[in-house]
C-alpha atoms as a PDB file:
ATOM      1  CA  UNK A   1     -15.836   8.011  26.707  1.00  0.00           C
ATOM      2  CA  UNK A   2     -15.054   6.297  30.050  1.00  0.00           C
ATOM      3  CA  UNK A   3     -11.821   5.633  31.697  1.00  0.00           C
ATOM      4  CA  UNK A   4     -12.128   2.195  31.745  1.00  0.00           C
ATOM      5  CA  UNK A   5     -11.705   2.855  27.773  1.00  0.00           C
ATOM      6  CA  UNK A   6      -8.940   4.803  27.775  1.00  0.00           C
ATOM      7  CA  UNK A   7      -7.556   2.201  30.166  1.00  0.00           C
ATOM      8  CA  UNK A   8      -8.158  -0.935  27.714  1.00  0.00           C
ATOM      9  CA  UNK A   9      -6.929   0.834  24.756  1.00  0.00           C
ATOM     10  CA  UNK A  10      -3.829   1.048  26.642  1.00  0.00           C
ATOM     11  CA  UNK A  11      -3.412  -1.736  27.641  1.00  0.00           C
ATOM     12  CA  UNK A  12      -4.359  -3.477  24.449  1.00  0.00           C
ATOM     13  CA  UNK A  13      -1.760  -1.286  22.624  1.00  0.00           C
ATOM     14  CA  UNK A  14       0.683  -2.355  24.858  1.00  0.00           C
ATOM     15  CA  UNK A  15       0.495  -5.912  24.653  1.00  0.00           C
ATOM     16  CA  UNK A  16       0.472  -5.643  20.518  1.00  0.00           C
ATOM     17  CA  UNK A  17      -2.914  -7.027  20.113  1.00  0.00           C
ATOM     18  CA  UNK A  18      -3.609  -5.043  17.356  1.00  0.00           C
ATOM     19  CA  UNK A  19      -0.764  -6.195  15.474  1.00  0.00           C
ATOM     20  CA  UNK A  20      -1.649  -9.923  16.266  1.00  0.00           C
ATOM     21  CA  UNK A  21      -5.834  -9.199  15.362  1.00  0.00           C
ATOM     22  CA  UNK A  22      -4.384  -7.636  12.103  1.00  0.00           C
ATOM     23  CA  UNK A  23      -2.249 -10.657  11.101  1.00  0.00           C
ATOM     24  CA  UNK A  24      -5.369 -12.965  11.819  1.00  0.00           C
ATOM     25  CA  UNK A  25      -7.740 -11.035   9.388  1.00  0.00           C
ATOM     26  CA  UNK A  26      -5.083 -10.776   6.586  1.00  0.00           C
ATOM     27  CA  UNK A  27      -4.515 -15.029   7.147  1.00  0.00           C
ATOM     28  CA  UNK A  28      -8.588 -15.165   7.015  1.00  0.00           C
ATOM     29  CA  UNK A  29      -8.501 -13.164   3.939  1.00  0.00           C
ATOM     30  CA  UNK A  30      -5.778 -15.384   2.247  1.00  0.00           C
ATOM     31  CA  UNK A  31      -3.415 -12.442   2.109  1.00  0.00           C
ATOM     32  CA  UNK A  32       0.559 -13.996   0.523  1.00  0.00           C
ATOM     33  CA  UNK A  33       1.871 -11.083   0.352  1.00  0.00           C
ATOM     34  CA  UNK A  34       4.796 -10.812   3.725  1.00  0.00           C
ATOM     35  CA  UNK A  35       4.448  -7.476   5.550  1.00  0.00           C
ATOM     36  CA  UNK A  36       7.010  -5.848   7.441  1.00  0.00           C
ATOM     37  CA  UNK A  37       6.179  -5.644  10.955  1.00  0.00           C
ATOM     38  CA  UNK A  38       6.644  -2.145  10.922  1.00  0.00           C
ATOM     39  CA  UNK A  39       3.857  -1.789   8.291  1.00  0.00           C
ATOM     40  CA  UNK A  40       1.563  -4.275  10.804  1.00  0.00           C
ATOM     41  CA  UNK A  41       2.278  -1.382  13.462  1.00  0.00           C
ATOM     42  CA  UNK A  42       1.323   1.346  11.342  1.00  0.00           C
ATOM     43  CA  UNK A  43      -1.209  -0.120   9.873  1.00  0.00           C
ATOM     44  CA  UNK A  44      -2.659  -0.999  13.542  1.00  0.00           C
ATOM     45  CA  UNK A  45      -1.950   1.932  14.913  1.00  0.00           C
ATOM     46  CA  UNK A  46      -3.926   4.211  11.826  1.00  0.00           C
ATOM     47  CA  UNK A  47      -6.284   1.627  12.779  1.00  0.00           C
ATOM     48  CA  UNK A  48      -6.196   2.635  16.648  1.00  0.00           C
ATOM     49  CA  UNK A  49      -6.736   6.151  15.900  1.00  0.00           C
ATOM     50  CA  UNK A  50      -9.969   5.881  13.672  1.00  0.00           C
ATOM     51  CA  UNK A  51     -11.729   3.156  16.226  1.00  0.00           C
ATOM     52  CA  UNK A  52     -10.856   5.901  18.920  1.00  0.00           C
ATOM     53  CA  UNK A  53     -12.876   8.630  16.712  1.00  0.00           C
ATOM     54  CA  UNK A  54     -15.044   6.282  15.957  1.00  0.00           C
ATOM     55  CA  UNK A  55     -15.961   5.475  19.464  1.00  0.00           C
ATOM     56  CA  UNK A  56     -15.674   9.151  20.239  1.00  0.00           C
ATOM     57  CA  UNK A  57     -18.404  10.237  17.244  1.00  0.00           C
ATOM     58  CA  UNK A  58     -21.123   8.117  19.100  1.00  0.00           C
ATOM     59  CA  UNK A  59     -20.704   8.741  22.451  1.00  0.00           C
ATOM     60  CA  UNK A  60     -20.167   5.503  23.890  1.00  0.00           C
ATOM     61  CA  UNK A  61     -22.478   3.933  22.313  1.00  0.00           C
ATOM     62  CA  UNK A  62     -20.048   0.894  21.132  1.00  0.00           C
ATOM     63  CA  UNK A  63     -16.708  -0.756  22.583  1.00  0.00           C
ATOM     64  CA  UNK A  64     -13.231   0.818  22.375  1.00  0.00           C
ATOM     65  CA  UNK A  65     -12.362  -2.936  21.205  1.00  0.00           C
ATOM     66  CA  UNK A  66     -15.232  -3.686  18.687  1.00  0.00           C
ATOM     67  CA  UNK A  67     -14.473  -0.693  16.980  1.00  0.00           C
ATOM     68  CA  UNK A  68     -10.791  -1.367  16.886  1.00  0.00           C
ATOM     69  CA  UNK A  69     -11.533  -4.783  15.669  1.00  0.00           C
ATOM     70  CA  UNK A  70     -13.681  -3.203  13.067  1.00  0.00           C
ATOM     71  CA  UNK A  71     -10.918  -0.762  11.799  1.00  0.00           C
ATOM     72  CA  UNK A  72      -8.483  -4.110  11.425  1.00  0.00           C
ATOM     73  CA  UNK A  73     -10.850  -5.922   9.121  1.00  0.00           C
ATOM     74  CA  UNK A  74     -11.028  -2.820   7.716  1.00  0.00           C
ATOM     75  CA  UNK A  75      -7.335  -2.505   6.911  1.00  0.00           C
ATOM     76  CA  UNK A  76      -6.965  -6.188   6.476  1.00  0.00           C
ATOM     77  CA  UNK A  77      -9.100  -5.714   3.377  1.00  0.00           C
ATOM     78  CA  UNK A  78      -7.286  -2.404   2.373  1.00  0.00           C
ATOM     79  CA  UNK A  79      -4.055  -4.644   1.960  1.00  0.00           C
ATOM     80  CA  UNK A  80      -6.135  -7.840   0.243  1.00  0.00           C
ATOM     81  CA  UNK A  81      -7.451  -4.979  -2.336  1.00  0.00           C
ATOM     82  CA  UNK A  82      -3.993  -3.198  -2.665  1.00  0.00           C
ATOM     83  CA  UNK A  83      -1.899  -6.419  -3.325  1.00  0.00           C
ATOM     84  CA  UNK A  84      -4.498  -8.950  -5.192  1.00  0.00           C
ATOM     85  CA  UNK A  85      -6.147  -5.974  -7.929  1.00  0.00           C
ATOM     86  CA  UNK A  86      -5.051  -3.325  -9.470  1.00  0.00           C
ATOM     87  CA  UNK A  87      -8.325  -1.486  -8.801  1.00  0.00           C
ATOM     88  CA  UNK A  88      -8.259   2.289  -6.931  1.00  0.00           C
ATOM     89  CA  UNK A  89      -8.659   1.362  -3.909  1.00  0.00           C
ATOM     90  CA  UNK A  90     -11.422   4.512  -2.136  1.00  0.00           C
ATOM     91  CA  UNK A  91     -11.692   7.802  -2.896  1.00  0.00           C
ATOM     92  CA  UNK A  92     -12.543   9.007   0.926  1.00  0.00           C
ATOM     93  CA  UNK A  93      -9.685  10.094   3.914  1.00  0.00           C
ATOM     94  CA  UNK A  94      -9.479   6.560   4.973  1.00  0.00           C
ATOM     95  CA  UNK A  95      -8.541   5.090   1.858  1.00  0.00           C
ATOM     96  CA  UNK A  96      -6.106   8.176   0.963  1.00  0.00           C
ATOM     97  CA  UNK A  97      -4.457   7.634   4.638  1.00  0.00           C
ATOM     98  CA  UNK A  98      -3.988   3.503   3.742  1.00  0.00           C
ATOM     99  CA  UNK A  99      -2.329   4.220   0.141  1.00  0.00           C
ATOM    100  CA  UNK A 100      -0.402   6.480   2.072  1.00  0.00           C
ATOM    101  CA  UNK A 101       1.154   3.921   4.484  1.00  0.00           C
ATOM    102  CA  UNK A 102       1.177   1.418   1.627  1.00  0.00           C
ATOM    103  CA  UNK A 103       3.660   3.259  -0.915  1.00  0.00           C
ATOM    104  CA  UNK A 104       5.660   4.543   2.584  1.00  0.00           C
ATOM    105  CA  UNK A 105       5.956   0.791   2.895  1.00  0.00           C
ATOM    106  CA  UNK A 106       6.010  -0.362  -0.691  1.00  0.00           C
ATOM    107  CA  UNK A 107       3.265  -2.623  -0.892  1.00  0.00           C
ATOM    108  CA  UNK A 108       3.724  -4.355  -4.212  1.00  0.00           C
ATOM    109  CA  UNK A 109       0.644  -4.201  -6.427  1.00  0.00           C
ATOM    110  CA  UNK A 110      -0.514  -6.466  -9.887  1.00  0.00           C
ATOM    111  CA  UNK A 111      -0.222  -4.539 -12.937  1.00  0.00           C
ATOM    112  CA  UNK A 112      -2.831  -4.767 -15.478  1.00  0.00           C
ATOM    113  CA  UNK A 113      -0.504  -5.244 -19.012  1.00  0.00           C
ATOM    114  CA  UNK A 114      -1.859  -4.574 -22.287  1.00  0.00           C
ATOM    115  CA  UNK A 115      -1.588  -7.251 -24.510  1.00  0.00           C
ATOM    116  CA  UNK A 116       1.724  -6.783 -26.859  1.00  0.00           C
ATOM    117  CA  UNK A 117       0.747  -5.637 -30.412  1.00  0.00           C
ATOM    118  CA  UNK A 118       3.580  -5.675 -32.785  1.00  0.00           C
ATOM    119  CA  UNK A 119       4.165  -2.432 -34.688  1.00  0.00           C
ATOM    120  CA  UNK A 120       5.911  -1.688 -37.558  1.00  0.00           C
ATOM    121  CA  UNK A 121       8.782   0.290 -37.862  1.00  0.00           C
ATOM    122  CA  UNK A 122       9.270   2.733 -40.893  1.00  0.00           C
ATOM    123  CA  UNK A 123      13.170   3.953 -40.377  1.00  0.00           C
ATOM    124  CA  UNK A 124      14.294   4.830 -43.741  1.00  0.00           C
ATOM    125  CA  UNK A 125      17.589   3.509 -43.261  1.00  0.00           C
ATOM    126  CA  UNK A 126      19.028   1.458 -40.052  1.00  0.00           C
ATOM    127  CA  UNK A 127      19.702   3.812 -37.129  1.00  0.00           C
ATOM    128  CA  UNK A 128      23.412   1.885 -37.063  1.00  0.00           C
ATOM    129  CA  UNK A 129      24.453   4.352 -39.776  1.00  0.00           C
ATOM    130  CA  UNK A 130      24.321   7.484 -37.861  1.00  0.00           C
ATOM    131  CA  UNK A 131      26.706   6.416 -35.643  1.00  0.00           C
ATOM    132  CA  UNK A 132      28.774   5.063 -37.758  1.00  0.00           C
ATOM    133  CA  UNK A 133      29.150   8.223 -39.474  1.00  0.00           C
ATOM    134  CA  UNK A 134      29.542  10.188 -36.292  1.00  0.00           C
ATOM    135  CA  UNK A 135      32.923   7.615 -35.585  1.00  0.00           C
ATOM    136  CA  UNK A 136      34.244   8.644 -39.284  1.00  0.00           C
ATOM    137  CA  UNK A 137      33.465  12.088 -38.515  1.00  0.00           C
ATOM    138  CA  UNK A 138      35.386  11.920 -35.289  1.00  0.00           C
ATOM    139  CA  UNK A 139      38.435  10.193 -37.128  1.00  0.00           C
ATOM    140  CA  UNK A 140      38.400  12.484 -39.986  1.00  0.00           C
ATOM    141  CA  UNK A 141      38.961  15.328 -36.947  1.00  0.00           C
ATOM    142  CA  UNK A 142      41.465  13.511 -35.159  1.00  0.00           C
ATOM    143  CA  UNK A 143      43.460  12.498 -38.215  1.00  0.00           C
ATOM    144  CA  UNK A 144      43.990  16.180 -39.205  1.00  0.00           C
END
């Protein structure tokens, strides 16, 4: 890696531009759901970390910035997964590391209901007559 990539990853941190790029790809992706901007941060900044190893595994061989940009859309469809299905979302360190920041942050999710099936009850006498006969019990004590 070159300085002049440690020098625009600064920089682009500090001006929020991850936070911004993220918000674009989850408004391309149709995402409702409102995130909290600390969420956007973490979510950016999880995202700043793995295009940093990413552009560390090869060497150079792409941008700091295309990488980054990558690791957004990346997240970006992490969150349109997490809040539109109630699918698992991946099984590798990535995935664990997003459901991570997602129940931190509480993400709501759809929940697959089973369809209501009514079932019959078989109580051999109504459950209102035990406690009736727990008051009587308790009068017959306090009576004596």
């Amino acid at each position: 890696m070159k300085l002049v990539e440690s020098g625009i990853r600064v920089f682009t941190l500090a001006q929020g531009t991850g936070a911004r790029w993220l918000r674009e790809e989850l408004s391309a992706l149709s995402v409702k759901t409102a995130l909290a901007e600390g969420c956007v941060e973490e979510l950016g900044h999880d995202g700043d970390s793995a295009a940093w190893d990413a552009v560390a595994a090869v060497r150079g061989a792409t941008s700091y910035l295309t990488a980054f940009r990558e690791q957004l859309k990346e997240q970006a469809t992490f969150v349109q997964r997490w809040t539109g299905t109630d699918d698992k979302v991946v099984d590798d360190k990535r995935g664990e590391a997003f459901v991570k920041i997602a129940r931190k942050w509480a993400l709501p999710r759809p929940w697959k209901l089973s369809d209501p099936v009514a079932v019959e009850s078989s109580h051999l006498r109504p459950s209102n007559w035990k406690w009736a006969t727990a008051i009587e019990a308790f009068e017959a004590q306090n009576v004596a």
